[in-house]
C-alpha atoms as a PDB file:
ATOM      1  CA  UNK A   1     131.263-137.636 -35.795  1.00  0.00           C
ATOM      2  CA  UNK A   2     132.184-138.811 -39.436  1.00  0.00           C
ATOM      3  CA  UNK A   3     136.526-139.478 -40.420  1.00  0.00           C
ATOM      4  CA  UNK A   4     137.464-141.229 -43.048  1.00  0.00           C
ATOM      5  CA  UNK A   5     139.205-144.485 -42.860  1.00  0.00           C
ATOM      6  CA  UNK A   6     139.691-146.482 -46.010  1.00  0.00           C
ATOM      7  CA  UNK A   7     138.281-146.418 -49.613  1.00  0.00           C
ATOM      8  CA  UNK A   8     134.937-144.840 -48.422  1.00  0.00           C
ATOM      9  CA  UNK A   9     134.271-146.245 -45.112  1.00  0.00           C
ATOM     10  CA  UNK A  10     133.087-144.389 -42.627  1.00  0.00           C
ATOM     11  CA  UNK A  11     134.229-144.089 -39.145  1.00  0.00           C
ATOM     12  CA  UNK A  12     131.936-143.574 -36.088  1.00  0.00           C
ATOM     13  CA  UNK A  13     133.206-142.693 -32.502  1.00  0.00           C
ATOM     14  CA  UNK A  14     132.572-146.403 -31.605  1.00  0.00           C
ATOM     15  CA  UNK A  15     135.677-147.197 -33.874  1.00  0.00           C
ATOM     16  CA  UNK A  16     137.707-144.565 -32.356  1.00  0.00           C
ATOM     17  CA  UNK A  17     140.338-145.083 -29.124  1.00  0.00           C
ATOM     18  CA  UNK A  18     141.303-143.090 -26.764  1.00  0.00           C
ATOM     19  CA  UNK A  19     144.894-141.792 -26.133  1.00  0.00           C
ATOM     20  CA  UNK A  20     144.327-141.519 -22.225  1.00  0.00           C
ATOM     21  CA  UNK A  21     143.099-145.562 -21.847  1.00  0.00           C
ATOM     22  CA  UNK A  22     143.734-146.799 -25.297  1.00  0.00           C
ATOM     23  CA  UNK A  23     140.758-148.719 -24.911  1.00  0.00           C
ATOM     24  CA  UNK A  24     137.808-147.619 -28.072  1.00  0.00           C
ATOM     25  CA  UNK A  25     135.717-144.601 -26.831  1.00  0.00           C
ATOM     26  CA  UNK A  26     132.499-146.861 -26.923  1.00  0.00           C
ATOM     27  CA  UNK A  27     133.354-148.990 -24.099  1.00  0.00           C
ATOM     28  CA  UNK A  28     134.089-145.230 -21.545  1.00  0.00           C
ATOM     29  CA  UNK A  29     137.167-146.838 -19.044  1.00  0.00           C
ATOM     30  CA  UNK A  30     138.207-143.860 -18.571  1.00  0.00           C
ATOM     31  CA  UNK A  31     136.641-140.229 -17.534  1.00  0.00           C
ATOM     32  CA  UNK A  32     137.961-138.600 -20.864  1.00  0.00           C
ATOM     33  CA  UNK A  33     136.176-141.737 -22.966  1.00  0.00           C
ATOM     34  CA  UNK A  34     133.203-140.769 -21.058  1.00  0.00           C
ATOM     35  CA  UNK A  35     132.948-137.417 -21.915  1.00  0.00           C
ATOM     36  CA  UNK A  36     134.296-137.234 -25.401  1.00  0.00           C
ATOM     37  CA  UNK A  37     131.536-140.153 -25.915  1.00  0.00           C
ATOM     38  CA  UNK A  38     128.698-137.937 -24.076  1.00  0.00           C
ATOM     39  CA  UNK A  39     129.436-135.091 -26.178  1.00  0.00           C
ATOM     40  CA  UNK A  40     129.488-136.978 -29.710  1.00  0.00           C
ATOM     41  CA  UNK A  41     126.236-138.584 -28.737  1.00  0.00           C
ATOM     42  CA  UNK A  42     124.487-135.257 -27.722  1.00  0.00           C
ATOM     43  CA  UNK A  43     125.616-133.364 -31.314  1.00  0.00           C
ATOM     44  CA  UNK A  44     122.890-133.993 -33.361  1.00  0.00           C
ATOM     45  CA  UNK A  45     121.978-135.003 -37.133  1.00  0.00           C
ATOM     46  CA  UNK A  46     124.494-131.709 -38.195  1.00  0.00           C
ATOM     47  CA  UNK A  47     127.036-132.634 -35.596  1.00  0.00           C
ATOM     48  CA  UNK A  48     129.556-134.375 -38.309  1.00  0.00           C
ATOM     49  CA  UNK A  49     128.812-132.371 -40.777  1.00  0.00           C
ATOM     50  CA  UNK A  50     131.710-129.781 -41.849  1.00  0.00           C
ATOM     51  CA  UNK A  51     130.886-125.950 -41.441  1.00  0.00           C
ATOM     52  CA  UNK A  52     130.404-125.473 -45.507  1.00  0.00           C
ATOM     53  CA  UNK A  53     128.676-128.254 -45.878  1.00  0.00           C
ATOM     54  CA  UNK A  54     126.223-126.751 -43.599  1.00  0.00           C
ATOM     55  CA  UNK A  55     126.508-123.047 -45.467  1.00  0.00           C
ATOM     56  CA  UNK A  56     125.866-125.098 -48.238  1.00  0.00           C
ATOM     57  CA  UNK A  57     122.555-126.401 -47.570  1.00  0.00           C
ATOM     58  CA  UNK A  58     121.693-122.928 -45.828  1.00  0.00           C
ATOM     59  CA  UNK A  59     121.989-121.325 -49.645  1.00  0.00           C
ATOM     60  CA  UNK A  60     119.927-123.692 -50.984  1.00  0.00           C
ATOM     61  CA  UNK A  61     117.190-123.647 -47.669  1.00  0.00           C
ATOM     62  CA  UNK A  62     117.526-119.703 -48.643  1.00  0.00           C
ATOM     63  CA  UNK A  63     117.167-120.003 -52.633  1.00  0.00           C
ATOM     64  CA  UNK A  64     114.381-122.797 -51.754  1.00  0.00           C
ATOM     65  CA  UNK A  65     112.453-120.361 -49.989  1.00  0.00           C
ATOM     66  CA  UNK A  66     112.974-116.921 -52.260  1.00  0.00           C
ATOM     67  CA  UNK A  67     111.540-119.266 -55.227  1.00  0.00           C
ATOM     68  CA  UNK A  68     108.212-120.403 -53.099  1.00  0.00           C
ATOM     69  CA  UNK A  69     107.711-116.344 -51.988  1.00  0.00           C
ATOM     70  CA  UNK A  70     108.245-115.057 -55.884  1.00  0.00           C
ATOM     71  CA  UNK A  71     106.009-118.160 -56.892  1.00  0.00           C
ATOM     72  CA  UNK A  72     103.515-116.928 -54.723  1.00  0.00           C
ATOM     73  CA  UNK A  73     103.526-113.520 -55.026  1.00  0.00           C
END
């Protein structure tokens, strides 16, 4: 999970705190830290990535594809 901060950093959920504990998600004092830090860790290399961002790079997978089957052909 990817937020902006300031002038181009990045934020990870290791930065973030939690409103339950108010203690940073990392450290999991709490049963909500715990399981919001689970789930970020379990999302993947797409996880942060918004929605058409990841339409995005599905065109061009498509387009990549169509060009190597006419090449081909």
């Amino acid at each position: 999970m990817w937020n902006r901060c300031k002038e181009g950093e990045r934020m990870t959920y290791d930065r973030l705190v939690c409103a339950n504990c108010a203690a940073p998600v990392s450290e999991g004092r709490c049963p909500v830290c715990r399981a919001n830090r689970e789930r970020m860790q379990h999302e993947g290399p797409f996880g942060g990535l918004n929605p058409m961002t990841l339409i995005a790079l599905l065109a061009v997978l498509v387009a990549a594809v169509a060009l190597l089957a006419h090449q081909t052909a």
